[in-house]
N, C-alpha and C. Protein backbone atom coordinates (compact mmCIF):
# COMPACT_ATOMS: atom_id res chain seq x y z
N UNK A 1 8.25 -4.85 -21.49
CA UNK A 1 7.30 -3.86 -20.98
C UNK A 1 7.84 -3.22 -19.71
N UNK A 2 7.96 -2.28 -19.57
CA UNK A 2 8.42 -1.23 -18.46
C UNK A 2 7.42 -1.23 -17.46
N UNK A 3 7.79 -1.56 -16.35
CA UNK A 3 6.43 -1.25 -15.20
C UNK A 3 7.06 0.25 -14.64
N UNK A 4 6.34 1.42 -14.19
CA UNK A 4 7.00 2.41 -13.74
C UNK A 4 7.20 2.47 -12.13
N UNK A 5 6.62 1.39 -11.30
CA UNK A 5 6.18 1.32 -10.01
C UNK A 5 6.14 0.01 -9.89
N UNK A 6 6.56 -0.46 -8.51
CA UNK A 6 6.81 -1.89 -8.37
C UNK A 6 6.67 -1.91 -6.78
N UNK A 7 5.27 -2.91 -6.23
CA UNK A 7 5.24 -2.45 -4.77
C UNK A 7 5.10 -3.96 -4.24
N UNK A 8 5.47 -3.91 -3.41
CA UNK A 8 6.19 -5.37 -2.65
C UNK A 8 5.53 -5.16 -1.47
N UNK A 9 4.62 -6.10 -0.99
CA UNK A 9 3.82 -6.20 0.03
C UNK A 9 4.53 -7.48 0.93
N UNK A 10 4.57 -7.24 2.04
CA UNK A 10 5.20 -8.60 3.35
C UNK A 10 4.14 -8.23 4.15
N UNK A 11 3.51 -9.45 4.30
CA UNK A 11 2.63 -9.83 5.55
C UNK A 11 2.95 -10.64 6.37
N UNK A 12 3.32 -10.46 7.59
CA UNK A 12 2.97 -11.47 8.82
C UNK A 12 1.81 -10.82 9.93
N UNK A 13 0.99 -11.95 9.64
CA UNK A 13 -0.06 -11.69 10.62
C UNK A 13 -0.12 -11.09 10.37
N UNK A 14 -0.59 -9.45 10.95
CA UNK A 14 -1.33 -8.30 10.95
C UNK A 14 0.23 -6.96 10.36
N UNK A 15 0.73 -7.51 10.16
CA UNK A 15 2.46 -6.69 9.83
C UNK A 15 2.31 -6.36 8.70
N UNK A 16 2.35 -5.10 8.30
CA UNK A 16 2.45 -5.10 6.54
C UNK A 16 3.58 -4.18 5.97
N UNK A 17 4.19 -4.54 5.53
CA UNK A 17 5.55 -3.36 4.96
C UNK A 17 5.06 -3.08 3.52
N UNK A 18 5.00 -1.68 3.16
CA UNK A 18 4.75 -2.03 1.69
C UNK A 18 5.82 -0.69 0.87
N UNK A 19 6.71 -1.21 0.01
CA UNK A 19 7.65 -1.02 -0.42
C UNK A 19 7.75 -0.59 -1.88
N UNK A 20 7.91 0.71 -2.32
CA UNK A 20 7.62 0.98 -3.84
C UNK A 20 9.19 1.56 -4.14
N UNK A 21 9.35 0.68 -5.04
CA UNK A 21 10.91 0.40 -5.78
C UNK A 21 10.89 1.72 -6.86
N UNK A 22 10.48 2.51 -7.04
CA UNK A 22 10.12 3.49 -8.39
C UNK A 22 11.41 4.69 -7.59
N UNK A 23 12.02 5.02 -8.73
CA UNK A 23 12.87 6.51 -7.95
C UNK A 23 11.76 7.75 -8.12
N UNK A 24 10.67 7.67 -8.51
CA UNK A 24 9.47 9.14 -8.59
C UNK A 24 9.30 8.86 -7.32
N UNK A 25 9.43 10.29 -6.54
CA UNK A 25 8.51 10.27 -5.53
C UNK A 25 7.89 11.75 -5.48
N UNK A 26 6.71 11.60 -6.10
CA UNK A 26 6.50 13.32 -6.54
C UNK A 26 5.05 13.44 -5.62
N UNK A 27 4.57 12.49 -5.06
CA UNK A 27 3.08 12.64 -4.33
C UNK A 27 3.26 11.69 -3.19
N UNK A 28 2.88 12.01 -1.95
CA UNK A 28 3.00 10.85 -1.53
C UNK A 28 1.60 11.41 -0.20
N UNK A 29 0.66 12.06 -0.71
CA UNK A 29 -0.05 12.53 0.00
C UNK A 29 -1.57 11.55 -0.25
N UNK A 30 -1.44 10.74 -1.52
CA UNK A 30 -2.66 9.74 -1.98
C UNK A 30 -2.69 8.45 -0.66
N UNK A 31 -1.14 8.10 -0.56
CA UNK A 31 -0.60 7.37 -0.09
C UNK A 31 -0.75 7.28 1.43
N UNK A 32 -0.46 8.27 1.85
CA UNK A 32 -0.47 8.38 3.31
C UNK A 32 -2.13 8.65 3.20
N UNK A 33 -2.82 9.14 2.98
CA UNK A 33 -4.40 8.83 3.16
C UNK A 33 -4.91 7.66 3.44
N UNK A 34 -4.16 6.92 2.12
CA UNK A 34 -4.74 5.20 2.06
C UNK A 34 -4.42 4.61 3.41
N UNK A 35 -3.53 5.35 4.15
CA UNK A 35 -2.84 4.53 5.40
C UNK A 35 -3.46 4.99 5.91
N UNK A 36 -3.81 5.92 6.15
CA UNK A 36 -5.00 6.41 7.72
C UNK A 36 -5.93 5.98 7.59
N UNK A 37 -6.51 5.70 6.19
CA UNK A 37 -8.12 5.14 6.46
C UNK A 37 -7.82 3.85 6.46
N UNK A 38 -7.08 2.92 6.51
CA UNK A 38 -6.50 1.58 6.86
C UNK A 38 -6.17 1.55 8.07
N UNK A 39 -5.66 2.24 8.88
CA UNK A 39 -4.53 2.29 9.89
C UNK A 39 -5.65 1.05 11.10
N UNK A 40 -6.68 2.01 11.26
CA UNK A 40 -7.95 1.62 11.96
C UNK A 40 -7.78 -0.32 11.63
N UNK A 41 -7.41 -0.63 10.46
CA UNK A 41 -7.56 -2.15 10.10
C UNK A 41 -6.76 -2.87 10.59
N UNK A 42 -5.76 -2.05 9.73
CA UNK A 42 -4.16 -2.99 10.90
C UNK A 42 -3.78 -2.35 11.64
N UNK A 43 -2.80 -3.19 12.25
CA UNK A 43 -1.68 -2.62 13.58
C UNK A 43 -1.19 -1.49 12.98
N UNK A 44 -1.00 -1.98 11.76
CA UNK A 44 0.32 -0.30 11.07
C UNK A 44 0.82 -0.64 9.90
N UNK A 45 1.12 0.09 9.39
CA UNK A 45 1.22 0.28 7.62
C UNK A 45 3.32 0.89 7.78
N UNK A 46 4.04 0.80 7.14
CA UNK A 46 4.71 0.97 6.73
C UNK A 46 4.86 1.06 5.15
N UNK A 47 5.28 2.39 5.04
CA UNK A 47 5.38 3.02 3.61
C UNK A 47 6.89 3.85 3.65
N UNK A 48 7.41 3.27 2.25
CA UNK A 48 8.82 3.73 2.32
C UNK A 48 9.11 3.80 0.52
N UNK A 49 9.48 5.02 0.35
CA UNK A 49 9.77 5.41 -0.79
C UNK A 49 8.91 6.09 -1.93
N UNK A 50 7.77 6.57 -1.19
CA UNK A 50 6.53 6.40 -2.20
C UNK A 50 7.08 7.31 -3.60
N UNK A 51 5.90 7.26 -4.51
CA UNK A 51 6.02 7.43 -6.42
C UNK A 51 5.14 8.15 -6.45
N UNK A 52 5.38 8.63 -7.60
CA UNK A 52 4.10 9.73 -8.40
C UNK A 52 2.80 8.23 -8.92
N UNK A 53 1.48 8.54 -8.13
CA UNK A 53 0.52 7.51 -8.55
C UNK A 53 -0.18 8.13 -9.54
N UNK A 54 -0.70 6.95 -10.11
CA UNK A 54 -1.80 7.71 -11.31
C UNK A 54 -2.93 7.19 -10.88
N UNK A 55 -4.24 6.76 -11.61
CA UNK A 55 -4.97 6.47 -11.59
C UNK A 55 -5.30 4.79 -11.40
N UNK A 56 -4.04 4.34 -12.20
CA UNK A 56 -4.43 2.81 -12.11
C UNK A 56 -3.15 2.64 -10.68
N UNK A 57 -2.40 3.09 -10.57
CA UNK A 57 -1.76 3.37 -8.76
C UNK A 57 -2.85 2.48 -8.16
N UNK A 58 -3.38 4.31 -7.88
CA UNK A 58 -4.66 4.08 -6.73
C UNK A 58 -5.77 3.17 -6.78
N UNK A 59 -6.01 2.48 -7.95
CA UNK A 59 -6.69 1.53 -7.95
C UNK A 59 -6.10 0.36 -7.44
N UNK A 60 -4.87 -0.05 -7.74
CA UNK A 60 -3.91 -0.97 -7.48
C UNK A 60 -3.98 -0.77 -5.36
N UNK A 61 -3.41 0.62 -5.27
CA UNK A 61 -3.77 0.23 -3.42
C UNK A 61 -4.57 -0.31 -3.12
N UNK A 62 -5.97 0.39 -3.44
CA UNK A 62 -6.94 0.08 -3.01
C UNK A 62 -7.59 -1.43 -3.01
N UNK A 63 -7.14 -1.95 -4.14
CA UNK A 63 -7.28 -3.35 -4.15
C UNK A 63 -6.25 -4.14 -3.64
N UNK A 64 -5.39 -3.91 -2.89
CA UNK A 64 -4.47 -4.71 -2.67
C UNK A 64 -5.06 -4.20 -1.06
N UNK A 65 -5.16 -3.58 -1.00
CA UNK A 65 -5.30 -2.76 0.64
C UNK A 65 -6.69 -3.21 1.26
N UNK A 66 -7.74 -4.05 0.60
CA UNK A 66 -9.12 -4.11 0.21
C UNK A 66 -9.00 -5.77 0.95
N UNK A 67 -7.71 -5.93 -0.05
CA UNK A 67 -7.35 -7.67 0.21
C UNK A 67 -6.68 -8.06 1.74
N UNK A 68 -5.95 -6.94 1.76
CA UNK A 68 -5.48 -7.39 2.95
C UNK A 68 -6.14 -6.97 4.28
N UNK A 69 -7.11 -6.17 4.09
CA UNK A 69 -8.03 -5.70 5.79
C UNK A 69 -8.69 -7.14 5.89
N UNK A 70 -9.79 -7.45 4.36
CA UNK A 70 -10.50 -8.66 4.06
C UNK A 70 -9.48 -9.93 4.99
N UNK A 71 -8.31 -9.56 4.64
CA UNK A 71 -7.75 -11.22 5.07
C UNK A 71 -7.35 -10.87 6.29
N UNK A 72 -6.64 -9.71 6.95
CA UNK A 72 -6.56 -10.01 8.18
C UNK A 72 -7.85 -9.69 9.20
N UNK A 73 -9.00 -9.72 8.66
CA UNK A 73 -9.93 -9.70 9.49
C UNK A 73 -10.50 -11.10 9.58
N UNK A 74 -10.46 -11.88 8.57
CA UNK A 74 -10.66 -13.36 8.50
C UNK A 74 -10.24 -13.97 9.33
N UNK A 75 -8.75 -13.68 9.71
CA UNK A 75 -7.75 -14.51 10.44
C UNK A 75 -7.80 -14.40 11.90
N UNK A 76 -8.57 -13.09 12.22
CA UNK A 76 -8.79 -13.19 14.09
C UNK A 76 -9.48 -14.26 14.57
């Protein structure tokens, strides 16, 4: 099965790198949104390489992005 997008999240503490392995990078304007309305959560978002998202993408940030405000707000 072919995944078309492959995103690699590193957390320390409040640090998040998030890394999309895909050579599409045809949008990256979904992306940088998701980071501003996050930014407020964490220290800072790092985004490098972004992809053309679809629908299940942006569901995929959002739940991963959902998980990690949830957990680093736990942890203060």
């Amino acid at each position: 099965m072919y995944v078309p997008y492959l995103l690699v999240f590193v957390g320390v503490s409040e640090y998040w790198i998030v890394v999309d392995s895909s050579s599409k990078s045809c949008s990256s304007i979904a992306v940088a949104l998701l980071s501003l309305i996050f930014y407020r959560h964490l220290h800072f978002v790092v985004v490098v390489s972004l992809s053309l998202l679809d629908s299940s993408t942006l569901v995929l940030w959002f739940s991963v992005y959902q998980n990690a405000v949830w957990s680093t707000g736990n942890s203060r």
